[in-house]
Protein backbone atom coordinates (compact mmCIF):
# COMPACT_ATOMS: atom_id res chain seq x y z
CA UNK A 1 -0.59 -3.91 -18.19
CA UNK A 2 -0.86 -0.18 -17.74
CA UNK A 3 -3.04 -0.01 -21.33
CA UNK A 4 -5.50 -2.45 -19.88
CA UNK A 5 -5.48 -0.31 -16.77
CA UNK A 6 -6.34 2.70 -18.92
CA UNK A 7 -9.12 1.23 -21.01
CA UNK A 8 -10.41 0.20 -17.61
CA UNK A 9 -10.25 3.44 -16.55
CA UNK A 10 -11.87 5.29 -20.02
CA UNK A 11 -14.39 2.48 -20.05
CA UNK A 12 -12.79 0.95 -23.34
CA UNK A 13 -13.25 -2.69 -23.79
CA UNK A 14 -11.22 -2.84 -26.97
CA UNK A 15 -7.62 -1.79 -25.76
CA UNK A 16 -5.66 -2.43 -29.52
CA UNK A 17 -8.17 -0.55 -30.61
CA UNK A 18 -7.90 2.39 -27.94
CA UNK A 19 -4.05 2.39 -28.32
CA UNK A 20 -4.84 2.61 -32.33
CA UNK A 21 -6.46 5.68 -31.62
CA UNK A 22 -3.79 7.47 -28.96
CA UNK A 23 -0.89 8.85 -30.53
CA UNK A 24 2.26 7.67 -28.40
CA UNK A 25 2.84 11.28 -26.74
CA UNK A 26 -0.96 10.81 -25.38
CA UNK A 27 -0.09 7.20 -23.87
CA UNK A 28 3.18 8.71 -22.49
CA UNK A 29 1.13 11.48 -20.67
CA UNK A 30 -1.23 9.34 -19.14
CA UNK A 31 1.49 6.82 -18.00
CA UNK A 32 3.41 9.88 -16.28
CA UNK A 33 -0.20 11.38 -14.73
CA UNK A 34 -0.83 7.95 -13.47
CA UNK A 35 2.76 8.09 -12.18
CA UNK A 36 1.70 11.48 -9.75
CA UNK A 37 -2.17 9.89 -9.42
CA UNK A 38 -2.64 6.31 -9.89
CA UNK A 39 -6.10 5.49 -10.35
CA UNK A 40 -8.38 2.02 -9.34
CA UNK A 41 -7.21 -0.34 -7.16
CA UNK A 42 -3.51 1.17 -7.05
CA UNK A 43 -4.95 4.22 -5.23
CA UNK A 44 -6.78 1.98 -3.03
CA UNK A 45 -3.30 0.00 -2.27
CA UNK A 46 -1.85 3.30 -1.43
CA UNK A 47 -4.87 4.48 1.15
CA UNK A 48 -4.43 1.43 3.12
CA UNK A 49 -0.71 0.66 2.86
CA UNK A 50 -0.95 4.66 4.65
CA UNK A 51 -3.29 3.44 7.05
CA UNK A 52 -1.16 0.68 7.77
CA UNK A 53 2.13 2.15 8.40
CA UNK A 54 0.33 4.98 10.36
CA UNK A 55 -1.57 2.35 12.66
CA UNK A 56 2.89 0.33 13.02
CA UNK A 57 3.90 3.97 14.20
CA UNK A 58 0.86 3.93 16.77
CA UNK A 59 1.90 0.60 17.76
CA UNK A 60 5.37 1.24 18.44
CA UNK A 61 5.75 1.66 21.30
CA UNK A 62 3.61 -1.06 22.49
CA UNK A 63 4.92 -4.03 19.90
CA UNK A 64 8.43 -2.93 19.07
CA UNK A 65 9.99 -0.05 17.49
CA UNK A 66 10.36 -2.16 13.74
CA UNK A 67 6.76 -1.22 13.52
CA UNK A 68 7.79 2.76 13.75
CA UNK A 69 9.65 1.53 10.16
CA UNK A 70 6.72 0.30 7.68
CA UNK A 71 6.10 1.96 4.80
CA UNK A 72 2.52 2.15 2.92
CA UNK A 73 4.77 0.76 -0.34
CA UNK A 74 5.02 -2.48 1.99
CA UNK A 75 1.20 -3.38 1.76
CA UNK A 76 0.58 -2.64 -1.79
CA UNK A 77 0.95 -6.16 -3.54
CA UNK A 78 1.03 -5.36 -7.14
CA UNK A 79 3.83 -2.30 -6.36
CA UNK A 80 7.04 -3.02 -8.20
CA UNK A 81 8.28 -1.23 -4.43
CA UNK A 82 6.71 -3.90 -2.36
CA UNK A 83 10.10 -6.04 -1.55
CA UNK A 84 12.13 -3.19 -1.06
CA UNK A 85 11.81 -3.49 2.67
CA UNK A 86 11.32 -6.67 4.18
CA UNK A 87 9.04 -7.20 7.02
CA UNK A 88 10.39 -10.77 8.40
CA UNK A 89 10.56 -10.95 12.26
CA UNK A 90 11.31 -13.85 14.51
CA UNK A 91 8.19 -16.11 16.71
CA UNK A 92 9.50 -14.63 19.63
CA UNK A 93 9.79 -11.61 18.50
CA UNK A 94 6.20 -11.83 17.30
CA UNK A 95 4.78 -13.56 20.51
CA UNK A 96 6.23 -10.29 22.37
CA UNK A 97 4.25 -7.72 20.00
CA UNK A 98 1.11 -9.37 20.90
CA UNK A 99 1.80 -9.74 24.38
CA UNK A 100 2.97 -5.68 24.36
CA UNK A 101 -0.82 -5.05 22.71
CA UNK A 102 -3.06 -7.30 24.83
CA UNK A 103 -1.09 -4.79 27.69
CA UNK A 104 -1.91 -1.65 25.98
CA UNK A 105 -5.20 -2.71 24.77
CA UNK A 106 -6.05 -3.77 29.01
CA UNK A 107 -4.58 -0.23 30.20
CA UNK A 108 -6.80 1.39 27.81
CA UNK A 109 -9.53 -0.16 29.02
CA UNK A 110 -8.35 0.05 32.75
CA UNK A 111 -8.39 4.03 32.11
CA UNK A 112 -12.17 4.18 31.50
């Protein structure tokens, strides 16, 4: 997957034949620099799975502290991460978040 990621990336549309051409040290330093700086749609998982934890932490103390504990690796879908911390709560549970925003959301407006 990551060689088809590459070609994408050095506009190849033959990847056997781009591989042909990379010596294996090459394809092991673009796999590691991709490792520090993922490029495509990766880095754009990574931008909003940031965004998204930052906008839990916001919301914490309006909808529950288990929103203080998302992490960006939680809303990037192709991440072999993604699992790692699981998400699940309870209707009721969920029922009081959105109850705890409409409040903040109304005070914030009250405050105008």
């Amino acid at each position: 997957m990551f060689a088809m990621r590459l070609a994408l990336a050095m506009r190849r549309v033959d990847v056997d034949a781009m591989l042909d051409e990379m010596e294996p040290e090459d394809l092991r330093e673009w796999q590691a620099f991709a490792s520090i700086d993922p490029f495509d749609e990766e880095r754009a998982d990574l931008r909003n799975g940031i965004l998204i934890a930052n906008l839990g932490a916001m919301l914490a103390p309006f909808c529950g502290s288990h929103l203080a504990e998302l992490r960006p690796v939680q809303f990037m879908p192709f991440s072999q991460q993604s699992d790692v911390i699981s998400t699940e709560i309870s209707e009721e549970q969920e029922r009081l978040n959105w109850a705890n925003l409409e409040a903040a959301v109304a005070m914030m407006s009250d405050s105008k």
